[in-house]
Each structure stands twice: as C-alpha cells, then as structure tokens.
N, C-alpha and C. Protein backbone atom coordinates (compact mmCIF):
# COMPACT_ATOMS: atom_id res chain seq x y z
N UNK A 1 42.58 23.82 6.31
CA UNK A 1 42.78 22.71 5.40
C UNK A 1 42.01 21.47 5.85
N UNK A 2 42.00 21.03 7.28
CA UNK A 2 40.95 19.82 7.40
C UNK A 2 39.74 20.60 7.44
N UNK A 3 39.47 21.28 7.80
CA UNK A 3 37.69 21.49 7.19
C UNK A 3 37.16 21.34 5.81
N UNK A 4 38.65 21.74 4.53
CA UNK A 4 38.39 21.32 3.51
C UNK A 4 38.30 20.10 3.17
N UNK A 5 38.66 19.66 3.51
CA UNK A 5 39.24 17.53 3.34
C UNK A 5 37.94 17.65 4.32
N UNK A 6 37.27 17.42 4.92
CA UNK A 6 35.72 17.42 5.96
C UNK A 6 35.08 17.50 4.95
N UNK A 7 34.94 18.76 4.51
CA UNK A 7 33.70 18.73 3.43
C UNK A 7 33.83 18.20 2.11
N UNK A 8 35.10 17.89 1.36
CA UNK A 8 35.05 17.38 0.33
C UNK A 8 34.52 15.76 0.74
N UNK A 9 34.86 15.15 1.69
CA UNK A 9 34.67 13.85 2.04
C UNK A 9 33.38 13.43 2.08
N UNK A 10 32.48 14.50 3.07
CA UNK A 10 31.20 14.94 3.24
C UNK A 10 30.44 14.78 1.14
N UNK A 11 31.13 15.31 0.62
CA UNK A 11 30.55 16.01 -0.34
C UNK A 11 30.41 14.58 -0.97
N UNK A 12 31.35 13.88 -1.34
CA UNK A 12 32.09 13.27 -2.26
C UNK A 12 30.86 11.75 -1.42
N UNK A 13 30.98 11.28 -0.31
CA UNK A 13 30.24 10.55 -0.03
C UNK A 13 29.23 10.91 -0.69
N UNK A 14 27.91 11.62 0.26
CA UNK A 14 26.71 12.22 -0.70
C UNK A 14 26.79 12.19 -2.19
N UNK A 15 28.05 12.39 -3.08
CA UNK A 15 27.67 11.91 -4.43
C UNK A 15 27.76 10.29 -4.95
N UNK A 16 28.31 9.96 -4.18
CA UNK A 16 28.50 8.71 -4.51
C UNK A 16 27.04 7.99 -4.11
N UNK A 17 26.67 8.20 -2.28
CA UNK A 17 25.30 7.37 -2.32
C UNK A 17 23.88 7.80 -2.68
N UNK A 18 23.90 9.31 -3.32
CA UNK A 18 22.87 9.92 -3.71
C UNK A 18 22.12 8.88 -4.99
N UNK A 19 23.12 8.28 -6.15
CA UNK A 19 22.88 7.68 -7.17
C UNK A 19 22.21 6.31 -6.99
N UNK A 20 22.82 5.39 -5.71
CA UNK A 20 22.24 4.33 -5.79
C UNK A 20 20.52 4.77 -4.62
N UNK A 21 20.56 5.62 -3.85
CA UNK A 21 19.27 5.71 -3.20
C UNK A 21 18.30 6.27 -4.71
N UNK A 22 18.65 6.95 -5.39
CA UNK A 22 17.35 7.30 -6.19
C UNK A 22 16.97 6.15 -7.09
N UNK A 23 17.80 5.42 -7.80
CA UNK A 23 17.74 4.28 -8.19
C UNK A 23 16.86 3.02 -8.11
N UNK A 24 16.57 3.50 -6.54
CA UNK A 24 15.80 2.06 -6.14
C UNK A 24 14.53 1.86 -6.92
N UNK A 25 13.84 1.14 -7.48
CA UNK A 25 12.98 0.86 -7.86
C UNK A 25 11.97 1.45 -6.86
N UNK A 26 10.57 1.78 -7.86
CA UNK A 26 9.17 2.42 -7.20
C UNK A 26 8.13 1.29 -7.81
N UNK A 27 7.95 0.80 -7.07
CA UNK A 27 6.89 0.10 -7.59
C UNK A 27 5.23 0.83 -7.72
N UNK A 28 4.98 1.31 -8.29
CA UNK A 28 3.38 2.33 -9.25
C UNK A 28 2.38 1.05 -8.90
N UNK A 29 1.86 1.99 -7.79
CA UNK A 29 0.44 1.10 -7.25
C UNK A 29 -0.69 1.97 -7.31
N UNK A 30 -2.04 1.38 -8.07
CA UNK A 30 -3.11 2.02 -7.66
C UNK A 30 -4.38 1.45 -7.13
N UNK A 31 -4.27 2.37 -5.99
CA UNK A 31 -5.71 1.68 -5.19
C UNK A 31 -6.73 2.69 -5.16
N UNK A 32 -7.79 1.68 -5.28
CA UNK A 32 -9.41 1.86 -5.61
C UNK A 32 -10.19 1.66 -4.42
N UNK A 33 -10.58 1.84 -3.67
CA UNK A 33 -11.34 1.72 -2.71
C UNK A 33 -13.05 2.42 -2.99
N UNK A 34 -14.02 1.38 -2.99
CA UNK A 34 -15.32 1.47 -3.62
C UNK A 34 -15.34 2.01 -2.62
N UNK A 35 -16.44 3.76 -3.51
CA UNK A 35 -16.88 4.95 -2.06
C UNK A 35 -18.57 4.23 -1.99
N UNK A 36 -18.77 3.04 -1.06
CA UNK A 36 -19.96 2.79 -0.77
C UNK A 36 -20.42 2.68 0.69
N UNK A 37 -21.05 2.41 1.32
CA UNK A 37 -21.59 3.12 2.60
C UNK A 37 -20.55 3.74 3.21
N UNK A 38 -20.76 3.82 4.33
CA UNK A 38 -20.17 4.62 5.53
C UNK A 38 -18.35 4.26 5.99
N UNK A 39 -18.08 3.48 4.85
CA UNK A 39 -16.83 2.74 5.43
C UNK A 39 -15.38 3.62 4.31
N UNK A 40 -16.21 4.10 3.19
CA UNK A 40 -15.20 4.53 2.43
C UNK A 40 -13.48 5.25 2.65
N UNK A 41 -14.19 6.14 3.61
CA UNK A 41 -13.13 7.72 4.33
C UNK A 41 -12.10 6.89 5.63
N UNK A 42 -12.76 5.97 6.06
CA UNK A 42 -11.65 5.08 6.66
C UNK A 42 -10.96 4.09 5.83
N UNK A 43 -11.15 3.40 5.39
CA UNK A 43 -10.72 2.41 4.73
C UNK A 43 -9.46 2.98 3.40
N UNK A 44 -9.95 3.82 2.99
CA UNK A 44 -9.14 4.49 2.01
C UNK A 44 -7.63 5.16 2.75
N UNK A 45 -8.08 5.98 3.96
CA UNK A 45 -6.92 6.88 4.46
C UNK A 45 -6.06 5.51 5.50
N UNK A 46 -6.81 4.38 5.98
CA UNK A 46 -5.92 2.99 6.38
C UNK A 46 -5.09 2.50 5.47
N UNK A 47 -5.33 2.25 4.22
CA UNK A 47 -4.43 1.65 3.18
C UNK A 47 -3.73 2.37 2.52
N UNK A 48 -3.90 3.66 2.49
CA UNK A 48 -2.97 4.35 2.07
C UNK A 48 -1.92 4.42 2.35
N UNK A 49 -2.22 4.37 3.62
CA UNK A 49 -1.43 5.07 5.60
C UNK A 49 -0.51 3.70 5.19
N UNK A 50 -0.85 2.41 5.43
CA UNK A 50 -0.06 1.46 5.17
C UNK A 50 0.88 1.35 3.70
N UNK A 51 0.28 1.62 2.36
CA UNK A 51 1.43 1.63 1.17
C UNK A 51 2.37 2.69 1.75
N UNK A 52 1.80 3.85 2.65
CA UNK A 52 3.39 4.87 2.29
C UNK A 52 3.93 4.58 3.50
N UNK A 53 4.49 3.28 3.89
CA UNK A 53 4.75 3.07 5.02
C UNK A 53 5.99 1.92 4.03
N UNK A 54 5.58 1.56 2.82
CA UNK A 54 6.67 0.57 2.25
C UNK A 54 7.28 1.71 1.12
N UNK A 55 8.49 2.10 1.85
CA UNK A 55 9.24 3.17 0.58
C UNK A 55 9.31 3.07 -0.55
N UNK A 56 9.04 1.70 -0.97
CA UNK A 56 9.34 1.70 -2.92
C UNK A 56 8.22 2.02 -3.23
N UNK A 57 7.04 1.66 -2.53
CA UNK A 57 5.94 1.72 -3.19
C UNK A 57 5.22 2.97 -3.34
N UNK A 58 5.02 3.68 -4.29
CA UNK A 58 4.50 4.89 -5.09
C UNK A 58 2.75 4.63 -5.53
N UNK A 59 2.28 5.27 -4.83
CA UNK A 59 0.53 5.61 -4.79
C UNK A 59 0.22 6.30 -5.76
N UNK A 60 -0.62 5.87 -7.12
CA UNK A 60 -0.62 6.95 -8.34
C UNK A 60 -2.32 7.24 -8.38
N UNK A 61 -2.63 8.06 -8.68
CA UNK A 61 -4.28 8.07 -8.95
C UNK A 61 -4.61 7.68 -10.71
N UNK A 62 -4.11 7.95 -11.09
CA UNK A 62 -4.45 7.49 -12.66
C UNK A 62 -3.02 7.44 -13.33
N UNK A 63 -3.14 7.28 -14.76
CA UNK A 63 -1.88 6.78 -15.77
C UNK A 63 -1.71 5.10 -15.33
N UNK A 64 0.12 5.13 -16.33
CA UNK A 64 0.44 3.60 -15.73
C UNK A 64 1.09 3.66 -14.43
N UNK A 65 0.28 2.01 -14.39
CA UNK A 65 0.72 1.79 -13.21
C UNK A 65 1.00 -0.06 -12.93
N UNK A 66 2.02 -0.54 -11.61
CA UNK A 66 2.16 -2.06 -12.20
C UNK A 66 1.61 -3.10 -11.52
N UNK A 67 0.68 -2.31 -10.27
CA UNK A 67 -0.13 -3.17 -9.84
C UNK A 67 -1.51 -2.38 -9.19
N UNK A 68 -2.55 -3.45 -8.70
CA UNK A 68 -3.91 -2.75 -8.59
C UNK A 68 -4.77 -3.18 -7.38
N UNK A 69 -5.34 -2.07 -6.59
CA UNK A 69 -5.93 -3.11 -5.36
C UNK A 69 -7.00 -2.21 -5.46
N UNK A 70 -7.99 -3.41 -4.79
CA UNK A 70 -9.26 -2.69 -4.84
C UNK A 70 -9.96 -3.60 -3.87
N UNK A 71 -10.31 -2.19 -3.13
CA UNK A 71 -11.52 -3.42 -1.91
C UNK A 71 -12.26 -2.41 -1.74
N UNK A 72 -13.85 -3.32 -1.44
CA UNK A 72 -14.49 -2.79 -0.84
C UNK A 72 -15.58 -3.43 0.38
N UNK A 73 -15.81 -2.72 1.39
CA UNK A 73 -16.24 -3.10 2.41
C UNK A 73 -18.42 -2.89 2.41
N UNK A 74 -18.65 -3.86 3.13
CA UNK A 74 -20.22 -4.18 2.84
C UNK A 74 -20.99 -4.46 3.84
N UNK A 75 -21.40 -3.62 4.87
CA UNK A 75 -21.80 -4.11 6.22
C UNK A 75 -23.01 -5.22 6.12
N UNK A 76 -22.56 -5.97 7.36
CA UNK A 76 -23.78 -7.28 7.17
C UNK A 76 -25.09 -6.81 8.18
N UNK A 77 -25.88 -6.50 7.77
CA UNK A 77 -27.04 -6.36 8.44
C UNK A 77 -28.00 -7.47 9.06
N UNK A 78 -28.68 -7.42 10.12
CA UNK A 78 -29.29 -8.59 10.86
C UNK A 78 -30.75 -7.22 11.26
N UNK A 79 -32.07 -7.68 11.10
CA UNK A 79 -32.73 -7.32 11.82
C UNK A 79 -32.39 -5.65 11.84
N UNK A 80 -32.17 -4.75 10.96
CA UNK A 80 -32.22 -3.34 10.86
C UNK A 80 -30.14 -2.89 11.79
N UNK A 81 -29.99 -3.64 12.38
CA UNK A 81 -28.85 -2.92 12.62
C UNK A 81 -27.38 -4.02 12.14
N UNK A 82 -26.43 -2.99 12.02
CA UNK A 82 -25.13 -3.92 11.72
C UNK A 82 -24.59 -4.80 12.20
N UNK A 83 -24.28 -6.01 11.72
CA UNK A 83 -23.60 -7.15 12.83
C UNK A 83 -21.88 -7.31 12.28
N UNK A 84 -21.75 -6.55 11.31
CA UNK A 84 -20.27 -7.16 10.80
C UNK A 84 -20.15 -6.34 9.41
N UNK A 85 -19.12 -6.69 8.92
CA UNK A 85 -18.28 -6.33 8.12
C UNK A 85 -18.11 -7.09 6.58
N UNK A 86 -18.45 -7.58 5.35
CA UNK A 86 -17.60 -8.02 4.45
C UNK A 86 -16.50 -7.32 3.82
N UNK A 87 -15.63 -7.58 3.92
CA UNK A 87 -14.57 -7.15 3.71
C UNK A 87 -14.10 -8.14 2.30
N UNK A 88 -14.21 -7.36 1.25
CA UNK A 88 -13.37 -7.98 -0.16
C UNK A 88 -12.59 -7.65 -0.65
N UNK A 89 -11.19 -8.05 -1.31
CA UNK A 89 -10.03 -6.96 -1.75
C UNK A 89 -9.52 -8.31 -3.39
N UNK A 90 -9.63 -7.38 -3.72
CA UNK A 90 -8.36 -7.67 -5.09
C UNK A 90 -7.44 -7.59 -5.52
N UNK A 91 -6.16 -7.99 -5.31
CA UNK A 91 -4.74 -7.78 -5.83
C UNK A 91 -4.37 -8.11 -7.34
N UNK A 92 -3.85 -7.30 -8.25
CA UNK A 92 -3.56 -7.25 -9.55
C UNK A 92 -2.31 -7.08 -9.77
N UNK A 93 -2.11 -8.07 -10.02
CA UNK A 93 -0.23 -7.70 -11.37
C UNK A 93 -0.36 -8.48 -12.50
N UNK A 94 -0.42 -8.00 -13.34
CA UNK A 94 -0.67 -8.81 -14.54
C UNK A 94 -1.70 -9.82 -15.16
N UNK A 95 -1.40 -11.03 -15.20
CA UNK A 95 -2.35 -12.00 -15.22
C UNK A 95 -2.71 -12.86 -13.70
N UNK A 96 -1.90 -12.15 -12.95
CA UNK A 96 -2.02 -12.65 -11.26
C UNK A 96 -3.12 -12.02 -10.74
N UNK A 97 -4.26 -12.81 -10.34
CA UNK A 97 -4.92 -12.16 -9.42
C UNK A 97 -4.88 -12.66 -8.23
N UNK A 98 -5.30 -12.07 -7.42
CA UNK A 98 -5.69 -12.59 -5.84
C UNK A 98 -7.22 -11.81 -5.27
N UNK A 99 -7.79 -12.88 -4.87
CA UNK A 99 -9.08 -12.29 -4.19
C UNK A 99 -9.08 -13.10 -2.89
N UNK A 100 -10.24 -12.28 -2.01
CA UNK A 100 -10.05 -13.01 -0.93
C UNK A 100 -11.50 -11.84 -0.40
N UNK A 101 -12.48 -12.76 0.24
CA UNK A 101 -13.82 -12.25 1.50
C UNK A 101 -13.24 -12.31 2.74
N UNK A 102 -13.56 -11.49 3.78
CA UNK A 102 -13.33 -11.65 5.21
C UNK A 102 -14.65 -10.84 6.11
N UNK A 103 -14.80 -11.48 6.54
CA UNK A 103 -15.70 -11.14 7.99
C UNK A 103 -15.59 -10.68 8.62
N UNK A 104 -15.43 -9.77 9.52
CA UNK A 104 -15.42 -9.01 10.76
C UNK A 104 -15.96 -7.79 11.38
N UNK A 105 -15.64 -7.28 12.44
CA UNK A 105 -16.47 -6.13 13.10
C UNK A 105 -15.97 -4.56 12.37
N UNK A 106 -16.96 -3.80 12.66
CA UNK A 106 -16.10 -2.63 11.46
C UNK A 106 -15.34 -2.00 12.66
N UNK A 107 -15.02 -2.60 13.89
CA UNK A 107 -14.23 -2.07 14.71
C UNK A 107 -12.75 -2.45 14.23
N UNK A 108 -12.84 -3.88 12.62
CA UNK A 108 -11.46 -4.60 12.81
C UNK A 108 -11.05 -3.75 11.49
N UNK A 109 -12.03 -2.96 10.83
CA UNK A 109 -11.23 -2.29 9.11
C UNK A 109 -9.72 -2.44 9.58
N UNK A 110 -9.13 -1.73 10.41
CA UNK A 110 -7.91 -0.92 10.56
C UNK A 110 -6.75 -2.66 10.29
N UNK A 111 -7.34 -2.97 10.84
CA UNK A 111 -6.93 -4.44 11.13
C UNK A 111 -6.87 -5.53 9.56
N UNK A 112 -7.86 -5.11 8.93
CA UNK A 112 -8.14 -5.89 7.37
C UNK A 112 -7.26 -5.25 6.46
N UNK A 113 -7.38 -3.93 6.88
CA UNK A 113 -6.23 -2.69 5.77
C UNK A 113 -5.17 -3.44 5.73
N UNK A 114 -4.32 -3.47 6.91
CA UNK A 114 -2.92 -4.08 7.22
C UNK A 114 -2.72 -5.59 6.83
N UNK A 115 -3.54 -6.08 7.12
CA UNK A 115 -3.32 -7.71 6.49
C UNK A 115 -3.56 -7.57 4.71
N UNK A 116 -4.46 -6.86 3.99
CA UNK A 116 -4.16 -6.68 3.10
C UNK A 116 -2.85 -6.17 2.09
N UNK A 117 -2.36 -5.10 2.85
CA UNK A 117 -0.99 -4.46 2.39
C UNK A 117 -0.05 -5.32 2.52
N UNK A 118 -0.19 -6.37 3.49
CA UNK A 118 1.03 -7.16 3.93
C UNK A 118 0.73 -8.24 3.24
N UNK A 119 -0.50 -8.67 2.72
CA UNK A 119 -0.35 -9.48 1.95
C UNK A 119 0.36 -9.55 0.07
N UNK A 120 -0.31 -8.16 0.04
CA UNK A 120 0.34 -7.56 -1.64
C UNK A 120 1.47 -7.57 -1.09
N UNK A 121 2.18 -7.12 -0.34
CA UNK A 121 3.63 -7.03 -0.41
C UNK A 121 4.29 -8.12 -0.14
N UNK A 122 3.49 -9.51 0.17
CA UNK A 122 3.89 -10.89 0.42
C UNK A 122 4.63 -11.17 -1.00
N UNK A 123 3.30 -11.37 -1.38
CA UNK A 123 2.53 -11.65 -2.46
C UNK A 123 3.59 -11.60 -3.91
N UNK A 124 3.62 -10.13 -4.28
CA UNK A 124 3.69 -9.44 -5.54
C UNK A 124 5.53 -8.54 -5.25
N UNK A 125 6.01 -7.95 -3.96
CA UNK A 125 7.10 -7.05 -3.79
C UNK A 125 8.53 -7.86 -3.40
N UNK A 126 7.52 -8.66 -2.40
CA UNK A 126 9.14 -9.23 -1.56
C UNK A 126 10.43 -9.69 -2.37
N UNK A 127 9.84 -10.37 -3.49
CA UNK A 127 10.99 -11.45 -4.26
C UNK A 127 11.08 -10.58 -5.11
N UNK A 128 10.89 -9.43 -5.35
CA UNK A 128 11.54 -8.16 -6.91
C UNK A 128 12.12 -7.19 -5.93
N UNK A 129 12.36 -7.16 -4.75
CA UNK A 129 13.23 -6.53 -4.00
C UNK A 129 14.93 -7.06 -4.07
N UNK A 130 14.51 -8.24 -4.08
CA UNK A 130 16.08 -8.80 -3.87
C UNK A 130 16.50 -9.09 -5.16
C-alpha cells in the first residue's frame, strides 16, 4: 500500500508540473550567418552553440519566426596577410533593429558570438520572460 501512495504521488506530481514546463514560451529565432570567407563553419556552430544554451529559445531554419540575426564576419587585410576581423551582426524583432561593427582578431570570433547572443537576449528576451 505505500508503494502505491509512492507512485500515485510520484505520478500525480509529474502531472501537475508536466503542464506548466511545456507551456513556457519558445521564442522562434532565425539565424543567418553569411557563408563568406573562411570564417563561416565557425561562426555559425559558435552561435548556435550559444542560442541552445538559452532554453526558450528555438533555432528554426525557415517558416515563421519572431526574431532574426545575422552576422557576418570580413577579414581585414594589410599588405597580403590578415590583421583582424570585422565583425557585423543584426538583431531583428519587428520594427527594432540593432546593428553594431566590431574589430578584432579571428582568434576573438568565439568571443563576438557570445557577446552577440547576450546581447539579443539583453536586448529583445529578458523583459518577455518575466
């Protein structure tokens, strides 16, 4: 008899918080990452790596979706070899945009990915969470 009362309790929890975890809002993001020089295959699998790191947020490749990022990276050349990085990204929700250039070594992509994600999620997530 308590193993039954165990598992109904067991059970009965799980139905109760099953409803509000699926519930949570997904916020439908799609990112674009321009396949242009040598920077594409990193830059793409960094920002990804970072959206599925924020649980609401849902990575779509096409259809709707409620917001939009897109960067792409542009090495600065000096004299035949690379000296740096432009780094450009676009954040989209609606009539909101955000743009923003950055500079740096293509040793820092990993580094631009993350300040980007953290900025959309500044930005556009934090205050529709609560």
């Amino acid at each position: 008899m308590k193993h039954i009362l165990k598992y109904f309790t067991i059970i009965l929890v799980f139905l109760l918080v099953s409803p509000a975890i699926a519930e949570q809002p997904k916020f439908k993001v799609l990112v674009s990452v321009v396949p242009m020089y040598n920077y594409f295959n990193e830059i793409n699998s960094y920002v990804k790596r970072e959206f599925r790191e924020l649980k609401d947020v849902e990575l779509v490749n096409k259809g709707s979706f409620d917001y939009f990022v897109s960067i792409v990276a542009i090495p600065i050349e000096q004299k035949g070899s690379v000296r740096g990085v432009a780094f450009s990204y676009v954040l989209e929700h609606g009539d909101i945009v955000v743009h923003n250039v950055w500079i740096g070594g293509s040793n820092q992509l990993k580094e631009m990915c993350s300040r980007v994600v953290a900025e959309f999620d500044a930005k556009f997530l934090e205050s529709k969470r609560k």
